[in-house]
Structure formats: structure tokens, C-alpha cells
ModelCIF file with pLDDT and N, C-alpha, C, O atoms, coordinates in Angstrom:
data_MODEL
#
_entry.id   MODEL 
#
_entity.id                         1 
_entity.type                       polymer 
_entity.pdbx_number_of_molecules   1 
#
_entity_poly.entity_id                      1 
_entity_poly.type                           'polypeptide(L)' 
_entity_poly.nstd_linkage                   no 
_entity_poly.nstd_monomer                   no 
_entity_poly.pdbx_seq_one_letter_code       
;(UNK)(UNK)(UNK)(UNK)(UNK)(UNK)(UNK)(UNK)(UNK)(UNK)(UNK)(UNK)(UNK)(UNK)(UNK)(UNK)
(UNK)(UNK)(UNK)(UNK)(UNK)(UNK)(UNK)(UNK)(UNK)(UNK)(UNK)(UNK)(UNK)(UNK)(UNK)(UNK)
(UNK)(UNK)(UNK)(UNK)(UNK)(UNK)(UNK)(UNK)(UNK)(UNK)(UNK)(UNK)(UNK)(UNK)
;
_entity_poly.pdbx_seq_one_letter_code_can   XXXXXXXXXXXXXXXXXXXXXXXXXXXXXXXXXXXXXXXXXXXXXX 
_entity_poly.pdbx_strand_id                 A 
#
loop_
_entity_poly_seq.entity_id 
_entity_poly_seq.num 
_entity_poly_seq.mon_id 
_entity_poly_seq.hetero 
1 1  UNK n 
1 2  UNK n 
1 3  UNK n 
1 4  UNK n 
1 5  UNK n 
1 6  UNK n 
1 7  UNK n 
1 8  UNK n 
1 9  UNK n 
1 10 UNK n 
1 11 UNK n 
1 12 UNK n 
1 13 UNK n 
1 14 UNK n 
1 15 UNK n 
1 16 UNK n 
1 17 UNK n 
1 18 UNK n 
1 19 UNK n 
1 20 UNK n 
1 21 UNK n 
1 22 UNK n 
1 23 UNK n 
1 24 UNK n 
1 25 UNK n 
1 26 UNK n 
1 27 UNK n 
1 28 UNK n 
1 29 UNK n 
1 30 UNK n 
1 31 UNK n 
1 32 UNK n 
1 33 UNK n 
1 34 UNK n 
1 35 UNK n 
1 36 UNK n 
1 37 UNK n 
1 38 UNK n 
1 39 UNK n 
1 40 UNK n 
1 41 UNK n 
1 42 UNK n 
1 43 UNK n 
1 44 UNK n 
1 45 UNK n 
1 46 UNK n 
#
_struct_asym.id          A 
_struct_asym.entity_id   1 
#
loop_
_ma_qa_metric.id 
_ma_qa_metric.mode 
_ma_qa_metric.name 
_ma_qa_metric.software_group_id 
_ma_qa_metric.type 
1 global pLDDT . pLDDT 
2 local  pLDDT . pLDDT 
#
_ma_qa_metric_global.metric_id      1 
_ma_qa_metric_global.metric_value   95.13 
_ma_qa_metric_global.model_id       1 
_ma_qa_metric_global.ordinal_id     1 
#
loop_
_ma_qa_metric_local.label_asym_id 
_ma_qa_metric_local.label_comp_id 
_ma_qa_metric_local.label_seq_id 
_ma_qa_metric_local.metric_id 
_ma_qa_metric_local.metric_value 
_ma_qa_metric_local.model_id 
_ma_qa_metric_local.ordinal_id 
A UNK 1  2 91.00 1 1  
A UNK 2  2 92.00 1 2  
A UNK 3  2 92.00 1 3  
A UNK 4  2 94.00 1 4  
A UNK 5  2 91.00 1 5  
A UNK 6  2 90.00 1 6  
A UNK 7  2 95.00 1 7  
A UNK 8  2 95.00 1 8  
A UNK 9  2 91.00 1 9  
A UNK 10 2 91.00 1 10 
A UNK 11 2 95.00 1 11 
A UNK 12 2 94.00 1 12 
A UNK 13 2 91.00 1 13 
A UNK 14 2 93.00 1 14 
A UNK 15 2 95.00 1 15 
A UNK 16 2 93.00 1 16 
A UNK 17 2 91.00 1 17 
A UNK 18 2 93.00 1 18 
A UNK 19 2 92.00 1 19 
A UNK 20 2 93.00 1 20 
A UNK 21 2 94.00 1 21 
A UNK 22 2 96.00 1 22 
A UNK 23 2 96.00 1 23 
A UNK 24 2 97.00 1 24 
A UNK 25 2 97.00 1 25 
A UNK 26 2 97.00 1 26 
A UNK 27 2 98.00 1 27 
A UNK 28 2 98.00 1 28 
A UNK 29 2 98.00 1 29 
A UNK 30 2 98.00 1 30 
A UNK 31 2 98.00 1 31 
A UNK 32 2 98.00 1 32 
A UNK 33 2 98.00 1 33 
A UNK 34 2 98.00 1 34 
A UNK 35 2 98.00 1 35 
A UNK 36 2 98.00 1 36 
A UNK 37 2 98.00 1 37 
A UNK 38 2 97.00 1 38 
A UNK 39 2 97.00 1 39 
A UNK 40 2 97.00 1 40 
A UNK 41 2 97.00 1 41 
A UNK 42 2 96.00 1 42 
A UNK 43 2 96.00 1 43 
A UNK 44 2 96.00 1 44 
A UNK 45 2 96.00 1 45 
A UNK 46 2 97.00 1 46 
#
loop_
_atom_site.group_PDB 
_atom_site.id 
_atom_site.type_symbol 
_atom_site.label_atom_id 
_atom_site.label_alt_id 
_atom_site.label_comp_id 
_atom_site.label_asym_id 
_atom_site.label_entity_id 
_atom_site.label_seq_id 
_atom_site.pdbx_PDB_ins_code 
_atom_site.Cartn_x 
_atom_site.Cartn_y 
_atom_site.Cartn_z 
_atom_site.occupancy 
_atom_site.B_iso_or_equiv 
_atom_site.pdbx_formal_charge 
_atom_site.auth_seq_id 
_atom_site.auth_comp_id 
_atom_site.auth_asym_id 
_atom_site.auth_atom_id 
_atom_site.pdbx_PDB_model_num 
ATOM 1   N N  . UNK A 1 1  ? -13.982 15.414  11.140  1.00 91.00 ? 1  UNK A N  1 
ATOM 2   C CA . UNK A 1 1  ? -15.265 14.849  10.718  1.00 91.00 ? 1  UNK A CA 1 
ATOM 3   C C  . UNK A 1 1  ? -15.231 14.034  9.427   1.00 91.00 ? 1  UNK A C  1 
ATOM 4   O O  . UNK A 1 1  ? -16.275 13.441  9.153   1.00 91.00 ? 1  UNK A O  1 
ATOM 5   N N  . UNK A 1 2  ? -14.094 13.898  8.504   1.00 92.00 ? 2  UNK A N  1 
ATOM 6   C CA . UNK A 1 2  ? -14.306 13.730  7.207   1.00 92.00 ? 2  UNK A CA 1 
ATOM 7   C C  . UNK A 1 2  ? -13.695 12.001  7.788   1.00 92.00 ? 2  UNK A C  1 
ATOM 8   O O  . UNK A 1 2  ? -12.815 11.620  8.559   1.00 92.00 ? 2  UNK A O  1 
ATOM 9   N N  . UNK A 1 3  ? -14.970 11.172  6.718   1.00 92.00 ? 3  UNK A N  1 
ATOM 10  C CA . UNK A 1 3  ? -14.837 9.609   7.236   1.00 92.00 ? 3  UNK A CA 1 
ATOM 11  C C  . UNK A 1 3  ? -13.556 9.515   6.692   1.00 92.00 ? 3  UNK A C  1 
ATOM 12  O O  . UNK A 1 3  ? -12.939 10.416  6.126   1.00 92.00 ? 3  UNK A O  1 
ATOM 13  N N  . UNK A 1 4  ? -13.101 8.077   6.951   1.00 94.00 ? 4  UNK A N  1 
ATOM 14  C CA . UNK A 1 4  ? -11.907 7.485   6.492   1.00 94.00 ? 4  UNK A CA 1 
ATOM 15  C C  . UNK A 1 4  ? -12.392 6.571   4.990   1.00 94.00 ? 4  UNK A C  1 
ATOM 16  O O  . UNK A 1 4  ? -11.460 6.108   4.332   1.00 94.00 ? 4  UNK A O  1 
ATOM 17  N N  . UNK A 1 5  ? -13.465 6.394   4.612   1.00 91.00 ? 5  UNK A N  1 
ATOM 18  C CA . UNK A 1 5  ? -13.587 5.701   3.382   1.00 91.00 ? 5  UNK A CA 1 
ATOM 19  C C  . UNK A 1 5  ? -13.623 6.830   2.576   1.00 91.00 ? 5  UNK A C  1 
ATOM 20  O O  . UNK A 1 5  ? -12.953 6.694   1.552   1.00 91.00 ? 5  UNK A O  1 
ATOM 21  N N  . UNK A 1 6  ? -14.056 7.657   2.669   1.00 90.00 ? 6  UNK A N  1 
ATOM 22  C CA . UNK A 1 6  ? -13.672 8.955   1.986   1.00 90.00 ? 6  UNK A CA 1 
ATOM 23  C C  . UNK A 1 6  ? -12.212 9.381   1.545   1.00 90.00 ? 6  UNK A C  1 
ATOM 24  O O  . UNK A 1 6  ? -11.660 9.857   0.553   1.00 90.00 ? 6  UNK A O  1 
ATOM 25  N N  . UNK A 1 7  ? -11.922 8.997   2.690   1.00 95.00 ? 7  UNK A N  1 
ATOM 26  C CA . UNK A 1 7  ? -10.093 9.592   1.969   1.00 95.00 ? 7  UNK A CA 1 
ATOM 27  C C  . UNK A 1 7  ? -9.311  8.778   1.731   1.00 95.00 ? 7  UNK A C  1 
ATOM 28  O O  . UNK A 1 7  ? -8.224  9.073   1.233   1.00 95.00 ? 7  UNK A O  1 
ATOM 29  N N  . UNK A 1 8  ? -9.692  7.420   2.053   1.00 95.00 ? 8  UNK A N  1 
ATOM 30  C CA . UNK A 1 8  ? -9.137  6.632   0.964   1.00 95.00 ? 8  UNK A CA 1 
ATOM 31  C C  . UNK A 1 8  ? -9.971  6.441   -0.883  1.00 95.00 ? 8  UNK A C  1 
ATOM 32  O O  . UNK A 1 8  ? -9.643  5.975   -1.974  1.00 95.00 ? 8  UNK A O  1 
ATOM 33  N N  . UNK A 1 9  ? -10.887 6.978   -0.408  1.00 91.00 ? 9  UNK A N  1 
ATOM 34  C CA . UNK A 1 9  ? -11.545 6.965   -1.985  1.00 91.00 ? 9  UNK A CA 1 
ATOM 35  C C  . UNK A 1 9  ? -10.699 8.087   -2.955  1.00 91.00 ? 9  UNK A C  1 
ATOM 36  O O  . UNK A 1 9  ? -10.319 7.918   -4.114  1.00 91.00 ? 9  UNK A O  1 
ATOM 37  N N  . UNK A 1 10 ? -10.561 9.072   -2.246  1.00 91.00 ? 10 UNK A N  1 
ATOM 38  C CA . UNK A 1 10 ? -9.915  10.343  -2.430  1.00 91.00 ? 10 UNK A CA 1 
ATOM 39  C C  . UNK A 1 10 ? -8.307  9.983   -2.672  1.00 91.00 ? 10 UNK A C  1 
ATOM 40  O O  . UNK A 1 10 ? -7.783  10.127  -3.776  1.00 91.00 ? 10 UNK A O  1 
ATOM 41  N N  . UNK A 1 11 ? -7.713  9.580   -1.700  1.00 95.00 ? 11 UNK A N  1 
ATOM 42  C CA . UNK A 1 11 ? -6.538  9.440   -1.879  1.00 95.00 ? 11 UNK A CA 1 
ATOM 43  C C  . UNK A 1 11 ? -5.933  8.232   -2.960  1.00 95.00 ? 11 UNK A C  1 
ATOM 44  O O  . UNK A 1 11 ? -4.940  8.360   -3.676  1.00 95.00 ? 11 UNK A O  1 
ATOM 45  N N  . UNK A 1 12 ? -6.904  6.922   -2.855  1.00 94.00 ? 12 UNK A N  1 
ATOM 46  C CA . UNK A 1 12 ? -6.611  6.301   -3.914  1.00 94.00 ? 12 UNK A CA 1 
ATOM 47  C C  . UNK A 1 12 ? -6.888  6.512   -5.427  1.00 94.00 ? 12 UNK A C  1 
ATOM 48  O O  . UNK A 1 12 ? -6.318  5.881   -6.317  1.00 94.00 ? 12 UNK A O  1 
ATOM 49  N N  . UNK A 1 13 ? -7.920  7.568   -5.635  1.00 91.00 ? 13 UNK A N  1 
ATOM 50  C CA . UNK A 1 13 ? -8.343  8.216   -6.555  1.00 91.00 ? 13 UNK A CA 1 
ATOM 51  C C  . UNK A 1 13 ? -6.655  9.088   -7.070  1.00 91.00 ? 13 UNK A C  1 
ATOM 52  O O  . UNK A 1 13 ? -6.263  8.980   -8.232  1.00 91.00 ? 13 UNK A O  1 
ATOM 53  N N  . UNK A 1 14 ? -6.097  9.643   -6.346  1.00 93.00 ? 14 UNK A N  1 
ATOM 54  C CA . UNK A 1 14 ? -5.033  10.640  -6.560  1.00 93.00 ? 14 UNK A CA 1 
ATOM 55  C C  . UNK A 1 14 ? -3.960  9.785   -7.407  1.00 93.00 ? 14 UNK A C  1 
ATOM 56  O O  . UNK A 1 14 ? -3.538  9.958   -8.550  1.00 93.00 ? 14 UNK A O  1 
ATOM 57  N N  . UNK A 1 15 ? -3.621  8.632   -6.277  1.00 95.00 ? 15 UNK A N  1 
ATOM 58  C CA . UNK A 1 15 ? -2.829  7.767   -6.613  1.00 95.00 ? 15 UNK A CA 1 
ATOM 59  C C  . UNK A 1 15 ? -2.545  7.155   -8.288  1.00 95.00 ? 15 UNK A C  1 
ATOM 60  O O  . UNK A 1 15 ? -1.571  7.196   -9.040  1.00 95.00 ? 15 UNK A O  1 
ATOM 61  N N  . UNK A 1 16 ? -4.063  6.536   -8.409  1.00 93.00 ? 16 UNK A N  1 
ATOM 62  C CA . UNK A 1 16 ? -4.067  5.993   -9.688  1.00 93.00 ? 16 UNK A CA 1 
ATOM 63  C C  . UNK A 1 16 ? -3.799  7.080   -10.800 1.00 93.00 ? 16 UNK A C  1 
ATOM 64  O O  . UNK A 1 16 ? -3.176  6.902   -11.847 1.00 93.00 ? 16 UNK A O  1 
ATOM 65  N N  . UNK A 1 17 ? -4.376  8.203   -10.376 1.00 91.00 ? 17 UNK A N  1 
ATOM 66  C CA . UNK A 1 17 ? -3.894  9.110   -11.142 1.00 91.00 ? 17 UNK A CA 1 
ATOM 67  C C  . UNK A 1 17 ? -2.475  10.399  -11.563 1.00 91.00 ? 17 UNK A C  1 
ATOM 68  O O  . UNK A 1 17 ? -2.321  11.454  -12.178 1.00 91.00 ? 17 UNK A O  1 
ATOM 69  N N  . UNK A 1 18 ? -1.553  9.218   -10.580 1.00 93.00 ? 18 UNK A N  1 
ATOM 70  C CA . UNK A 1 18 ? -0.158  10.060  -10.523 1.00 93.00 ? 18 UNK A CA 1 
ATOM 71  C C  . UNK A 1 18 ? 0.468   9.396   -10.892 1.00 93.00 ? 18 UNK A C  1 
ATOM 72  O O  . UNK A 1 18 ? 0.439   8.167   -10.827 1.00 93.00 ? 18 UNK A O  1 
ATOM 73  N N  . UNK A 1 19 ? 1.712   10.589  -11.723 1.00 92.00 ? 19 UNK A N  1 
ATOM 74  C CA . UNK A 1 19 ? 2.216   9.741   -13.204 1.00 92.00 ? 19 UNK A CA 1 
ATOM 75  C C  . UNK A 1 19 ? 3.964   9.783   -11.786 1.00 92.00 ? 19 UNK A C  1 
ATOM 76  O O  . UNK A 1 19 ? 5.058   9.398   -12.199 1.00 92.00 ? 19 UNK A O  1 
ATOM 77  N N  . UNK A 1 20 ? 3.850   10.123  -10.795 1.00 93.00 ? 20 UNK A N  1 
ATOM 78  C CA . UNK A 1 20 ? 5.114   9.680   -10.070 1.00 93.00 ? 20 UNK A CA 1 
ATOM 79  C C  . UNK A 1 20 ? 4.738   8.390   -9.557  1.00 93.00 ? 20 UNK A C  1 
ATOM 80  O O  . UNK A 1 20 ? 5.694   7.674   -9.259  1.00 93.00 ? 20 UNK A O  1 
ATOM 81  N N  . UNK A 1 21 ? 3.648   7.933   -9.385  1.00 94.00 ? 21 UNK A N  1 
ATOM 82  C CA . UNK A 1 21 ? 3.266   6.463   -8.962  1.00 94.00 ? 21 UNK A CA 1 
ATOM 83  C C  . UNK A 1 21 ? 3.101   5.166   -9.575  1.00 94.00 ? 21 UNK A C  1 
ATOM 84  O O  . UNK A 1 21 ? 2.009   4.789   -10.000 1.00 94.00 ? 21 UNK A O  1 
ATOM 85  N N  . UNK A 1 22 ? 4.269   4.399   -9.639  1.00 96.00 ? 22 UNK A N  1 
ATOM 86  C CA . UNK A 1 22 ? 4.385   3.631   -10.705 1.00 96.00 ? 22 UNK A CA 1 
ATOM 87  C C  . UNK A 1 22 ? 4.248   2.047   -10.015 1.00 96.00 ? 22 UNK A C  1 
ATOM 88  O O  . UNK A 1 22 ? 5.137   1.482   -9.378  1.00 96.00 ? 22 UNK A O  1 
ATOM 89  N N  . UNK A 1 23 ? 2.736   1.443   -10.360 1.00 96.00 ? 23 UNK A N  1 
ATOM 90  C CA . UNK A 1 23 ? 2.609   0.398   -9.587  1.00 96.00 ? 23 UNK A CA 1 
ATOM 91  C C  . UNK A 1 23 ? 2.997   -0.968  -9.239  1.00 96.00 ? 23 UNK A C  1 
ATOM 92  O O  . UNK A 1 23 ? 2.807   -1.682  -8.254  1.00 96.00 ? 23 UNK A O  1 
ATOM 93  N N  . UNK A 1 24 ? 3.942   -1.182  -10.990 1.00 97.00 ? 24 UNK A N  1 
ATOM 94  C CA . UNK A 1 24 ? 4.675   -2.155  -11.335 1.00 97.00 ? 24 UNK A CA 1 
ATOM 95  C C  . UNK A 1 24 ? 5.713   -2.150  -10.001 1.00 97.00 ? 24 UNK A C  1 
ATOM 96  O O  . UNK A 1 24 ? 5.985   -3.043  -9.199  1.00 97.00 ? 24 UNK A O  1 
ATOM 97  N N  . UNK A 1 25 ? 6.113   -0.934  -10.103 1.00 97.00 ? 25 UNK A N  1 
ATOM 98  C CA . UNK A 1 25 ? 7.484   -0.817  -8.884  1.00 97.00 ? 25 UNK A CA 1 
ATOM 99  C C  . UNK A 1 25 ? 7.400   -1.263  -7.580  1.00 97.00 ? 25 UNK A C  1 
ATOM 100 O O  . UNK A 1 25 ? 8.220   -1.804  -6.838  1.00 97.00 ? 25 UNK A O  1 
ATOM 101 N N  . UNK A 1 26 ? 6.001   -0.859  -7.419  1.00 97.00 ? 26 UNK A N  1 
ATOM 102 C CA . UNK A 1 26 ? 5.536   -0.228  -5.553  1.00 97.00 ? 26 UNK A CA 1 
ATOM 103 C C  . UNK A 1 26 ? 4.510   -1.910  -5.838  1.00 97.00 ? 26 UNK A C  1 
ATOM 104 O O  . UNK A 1 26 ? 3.773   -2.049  -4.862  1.00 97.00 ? 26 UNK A O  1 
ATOM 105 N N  . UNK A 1 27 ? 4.402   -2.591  -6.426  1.00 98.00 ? 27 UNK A N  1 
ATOM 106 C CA . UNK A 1 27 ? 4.309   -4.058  -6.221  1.00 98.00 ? 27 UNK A CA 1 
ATOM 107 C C  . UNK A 1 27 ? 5.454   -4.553  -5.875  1.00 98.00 ? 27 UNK A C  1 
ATOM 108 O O  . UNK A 1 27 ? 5.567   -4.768  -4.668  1.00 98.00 ? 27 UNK A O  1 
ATOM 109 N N  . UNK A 1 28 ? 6.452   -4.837  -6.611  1.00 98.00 ? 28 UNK A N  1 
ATOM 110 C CA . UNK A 1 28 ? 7.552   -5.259  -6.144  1.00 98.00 ? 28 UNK A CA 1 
ATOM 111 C C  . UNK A 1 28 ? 7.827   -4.622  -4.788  1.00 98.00 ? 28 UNK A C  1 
ATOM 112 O O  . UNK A 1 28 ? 7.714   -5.342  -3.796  1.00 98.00 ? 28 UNK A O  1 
ATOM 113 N N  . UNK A 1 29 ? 8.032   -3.871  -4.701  1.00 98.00 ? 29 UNK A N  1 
ATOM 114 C CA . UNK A 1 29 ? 8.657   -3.482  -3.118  1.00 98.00 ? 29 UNK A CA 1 
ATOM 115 C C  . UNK A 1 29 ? 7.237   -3.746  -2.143  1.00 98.00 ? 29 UNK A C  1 
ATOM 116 O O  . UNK A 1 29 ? 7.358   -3.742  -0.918  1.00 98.00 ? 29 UNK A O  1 
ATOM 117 N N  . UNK A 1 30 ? 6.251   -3.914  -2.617  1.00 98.00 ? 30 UNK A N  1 
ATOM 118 C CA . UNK A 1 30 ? 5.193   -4.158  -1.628  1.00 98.00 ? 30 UNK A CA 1 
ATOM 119 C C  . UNK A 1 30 ? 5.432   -6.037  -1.261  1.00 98.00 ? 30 UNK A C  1 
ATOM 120 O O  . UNK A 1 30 ? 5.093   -6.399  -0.134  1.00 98.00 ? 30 UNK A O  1 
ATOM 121 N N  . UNK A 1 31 ? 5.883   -6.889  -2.035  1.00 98.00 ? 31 UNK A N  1 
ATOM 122 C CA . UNK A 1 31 ? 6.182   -8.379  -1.930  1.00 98.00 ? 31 UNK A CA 1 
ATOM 123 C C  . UNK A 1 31 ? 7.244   -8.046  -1.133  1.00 98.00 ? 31 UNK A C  1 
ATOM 124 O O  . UNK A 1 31 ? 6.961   -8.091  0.065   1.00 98.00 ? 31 UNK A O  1 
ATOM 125 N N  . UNK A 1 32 ? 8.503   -7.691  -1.415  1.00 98.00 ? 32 UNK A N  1 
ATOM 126 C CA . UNK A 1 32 ? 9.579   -7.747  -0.633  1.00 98.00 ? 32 UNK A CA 1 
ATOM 127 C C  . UNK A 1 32 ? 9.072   -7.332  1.034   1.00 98.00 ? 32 UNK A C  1 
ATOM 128 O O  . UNK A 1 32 ? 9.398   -7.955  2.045   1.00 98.00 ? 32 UNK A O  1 
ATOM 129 N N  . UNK A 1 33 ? 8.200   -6.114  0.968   1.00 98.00 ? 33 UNK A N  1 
ATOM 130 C CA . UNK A 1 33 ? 8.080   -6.088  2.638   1.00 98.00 ? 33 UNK A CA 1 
ATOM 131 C C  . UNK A 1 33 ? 7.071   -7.281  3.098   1.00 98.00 ? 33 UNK A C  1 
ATOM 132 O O  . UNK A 1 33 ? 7.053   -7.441  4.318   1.00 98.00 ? 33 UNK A O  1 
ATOM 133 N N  . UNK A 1 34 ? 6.379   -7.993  2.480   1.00 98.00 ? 34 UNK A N  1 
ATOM 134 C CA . UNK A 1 34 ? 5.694   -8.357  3.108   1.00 98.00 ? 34 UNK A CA 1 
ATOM 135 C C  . UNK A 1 34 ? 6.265   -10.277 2.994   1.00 98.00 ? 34 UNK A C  1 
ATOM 136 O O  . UNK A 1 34 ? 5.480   -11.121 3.425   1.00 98.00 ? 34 UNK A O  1 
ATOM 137 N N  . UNK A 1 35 ? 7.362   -10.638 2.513   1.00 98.00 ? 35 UNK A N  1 
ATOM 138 C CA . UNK A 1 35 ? 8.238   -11.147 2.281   1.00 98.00 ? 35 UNK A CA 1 
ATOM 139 C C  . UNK A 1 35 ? 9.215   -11.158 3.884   1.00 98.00 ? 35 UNK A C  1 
ATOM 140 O O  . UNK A 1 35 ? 9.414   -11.969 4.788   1.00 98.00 ? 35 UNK A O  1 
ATOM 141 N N  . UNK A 1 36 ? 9.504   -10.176 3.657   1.00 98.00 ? 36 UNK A N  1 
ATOM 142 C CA . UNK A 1 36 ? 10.094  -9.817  5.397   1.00 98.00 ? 36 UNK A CA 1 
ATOM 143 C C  . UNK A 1 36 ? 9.550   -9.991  5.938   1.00 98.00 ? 36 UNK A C  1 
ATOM 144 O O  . UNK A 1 36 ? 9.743   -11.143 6.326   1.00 98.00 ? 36 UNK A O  1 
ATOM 145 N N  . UNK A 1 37 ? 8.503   -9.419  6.546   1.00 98.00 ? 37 UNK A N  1 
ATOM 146 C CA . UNK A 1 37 ? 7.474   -9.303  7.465   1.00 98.00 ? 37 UNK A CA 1 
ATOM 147 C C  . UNK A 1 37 ? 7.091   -10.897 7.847   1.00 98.00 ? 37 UNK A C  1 
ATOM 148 O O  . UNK A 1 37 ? 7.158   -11.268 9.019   1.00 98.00 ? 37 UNK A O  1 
ATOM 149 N N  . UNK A 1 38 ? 6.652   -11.878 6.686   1.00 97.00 ? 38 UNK A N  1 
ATOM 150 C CA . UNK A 1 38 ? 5.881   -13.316 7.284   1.00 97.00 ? 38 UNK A CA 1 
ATOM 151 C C  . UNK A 1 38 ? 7.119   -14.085 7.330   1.00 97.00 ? 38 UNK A C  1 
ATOM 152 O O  . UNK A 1 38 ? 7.013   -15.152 7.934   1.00 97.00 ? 38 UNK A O  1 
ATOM 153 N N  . UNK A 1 39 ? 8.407   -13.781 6.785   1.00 97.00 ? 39 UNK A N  1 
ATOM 154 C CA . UNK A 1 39 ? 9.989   -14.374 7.443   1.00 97.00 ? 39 UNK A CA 1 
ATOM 155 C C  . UNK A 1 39 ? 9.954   -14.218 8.833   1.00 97.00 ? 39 UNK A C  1 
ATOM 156 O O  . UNK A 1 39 ? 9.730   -15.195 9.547   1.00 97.00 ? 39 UNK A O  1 
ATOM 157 N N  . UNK A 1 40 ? 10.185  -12.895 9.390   1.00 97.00 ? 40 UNK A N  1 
ATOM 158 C CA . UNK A 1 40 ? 10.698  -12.628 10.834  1.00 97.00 ? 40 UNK A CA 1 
ATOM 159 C C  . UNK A 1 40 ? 9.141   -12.800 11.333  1.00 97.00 ? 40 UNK A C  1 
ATOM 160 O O  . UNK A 1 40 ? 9.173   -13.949 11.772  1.00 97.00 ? 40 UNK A O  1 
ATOM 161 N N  . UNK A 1 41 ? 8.089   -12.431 11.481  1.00 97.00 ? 41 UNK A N  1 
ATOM 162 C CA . UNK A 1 41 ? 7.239   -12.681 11.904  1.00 97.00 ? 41 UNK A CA 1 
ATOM 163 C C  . UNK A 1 41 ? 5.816   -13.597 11.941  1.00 97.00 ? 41 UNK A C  1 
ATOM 164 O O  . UNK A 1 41 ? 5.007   -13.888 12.822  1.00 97.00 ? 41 UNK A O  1 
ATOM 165 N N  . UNK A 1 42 ? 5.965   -13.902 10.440  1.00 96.00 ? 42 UNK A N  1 
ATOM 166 C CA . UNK A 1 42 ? 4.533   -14.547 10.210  1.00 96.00 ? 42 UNK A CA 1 
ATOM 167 C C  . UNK A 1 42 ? 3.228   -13.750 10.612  1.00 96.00 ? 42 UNK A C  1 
ATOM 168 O O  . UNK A 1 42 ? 3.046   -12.541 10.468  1.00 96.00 ? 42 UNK A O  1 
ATOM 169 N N  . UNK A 1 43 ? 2.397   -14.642 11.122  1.00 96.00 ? 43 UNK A N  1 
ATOM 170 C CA . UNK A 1 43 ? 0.887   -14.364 11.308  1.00 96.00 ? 43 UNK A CA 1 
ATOM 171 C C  . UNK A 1 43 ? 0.727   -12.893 12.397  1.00 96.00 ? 43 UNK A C  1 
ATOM 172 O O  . UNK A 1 43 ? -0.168  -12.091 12.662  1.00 96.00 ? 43 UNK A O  1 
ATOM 173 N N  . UNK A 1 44 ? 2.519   -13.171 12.909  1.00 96.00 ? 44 UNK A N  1 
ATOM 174 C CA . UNK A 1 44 ? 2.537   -12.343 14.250  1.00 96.00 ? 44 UNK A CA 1 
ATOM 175 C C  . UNK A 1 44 ? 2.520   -10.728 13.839  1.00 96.00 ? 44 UNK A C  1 
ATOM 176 O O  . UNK A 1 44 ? 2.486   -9.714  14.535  1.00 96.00 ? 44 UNK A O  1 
ATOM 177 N N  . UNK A 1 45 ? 2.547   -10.877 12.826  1.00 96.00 ? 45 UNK A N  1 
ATOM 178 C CA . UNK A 1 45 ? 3.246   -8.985  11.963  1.00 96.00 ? 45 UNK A CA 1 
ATOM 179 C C  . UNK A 1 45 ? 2.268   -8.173  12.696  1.00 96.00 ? 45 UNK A C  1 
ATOM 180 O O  . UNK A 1 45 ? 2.738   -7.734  13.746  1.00 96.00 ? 45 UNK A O  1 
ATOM 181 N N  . UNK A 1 46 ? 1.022   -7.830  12.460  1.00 97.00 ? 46 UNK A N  1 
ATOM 182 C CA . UNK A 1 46 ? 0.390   -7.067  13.221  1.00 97.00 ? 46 UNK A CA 1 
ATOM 183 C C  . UNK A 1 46 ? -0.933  -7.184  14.377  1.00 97.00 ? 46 UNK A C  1 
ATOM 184 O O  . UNK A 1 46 ? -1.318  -6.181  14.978  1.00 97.00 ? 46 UNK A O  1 
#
């Protein structure tokens, strides 16, 4: 029963607040996949 904007409110709430989550990093590796992704696939990815 529990919505999905909820637990991303929740879960991104966690996130920002975890000192193992370092966003500088998980940017970079978020370009690189998505770097891949519009290489081999483009518009087609999902």
C-alpha cells in the first residue's frame, strides 16, 4: 500500500543524509553510464 513518491521521498531523504554516499563520486559514475548507454544505444536505452 505504501505509494512510490513516498519512498522515494523517504529513500532520497536517507540518501542525502548518508555519510557512505558521496555524490561527487556517484555523479561521475552516473555520466559514465549514461555515456555508455546513448553510445551503444541512444534514444533506444529504455
Amino acid at each position: 500500500s505504501d505509494l512510490l513518491a513516498d519512498f522515494i521521498d523517504k529513500e532520497t531523504a536517507r540518501i542525502i543524509q548518508s555519510e557512505s554516499f558521496v555524490l561527487d563520486t556517484e555523479i561521475e559514475i552516473f555520466k559514465r553510464v549514461f555515456n555508455l548507454l546513448d553510445e551503444v544505444l541512444s534514444d533506444e536505452a529504455f
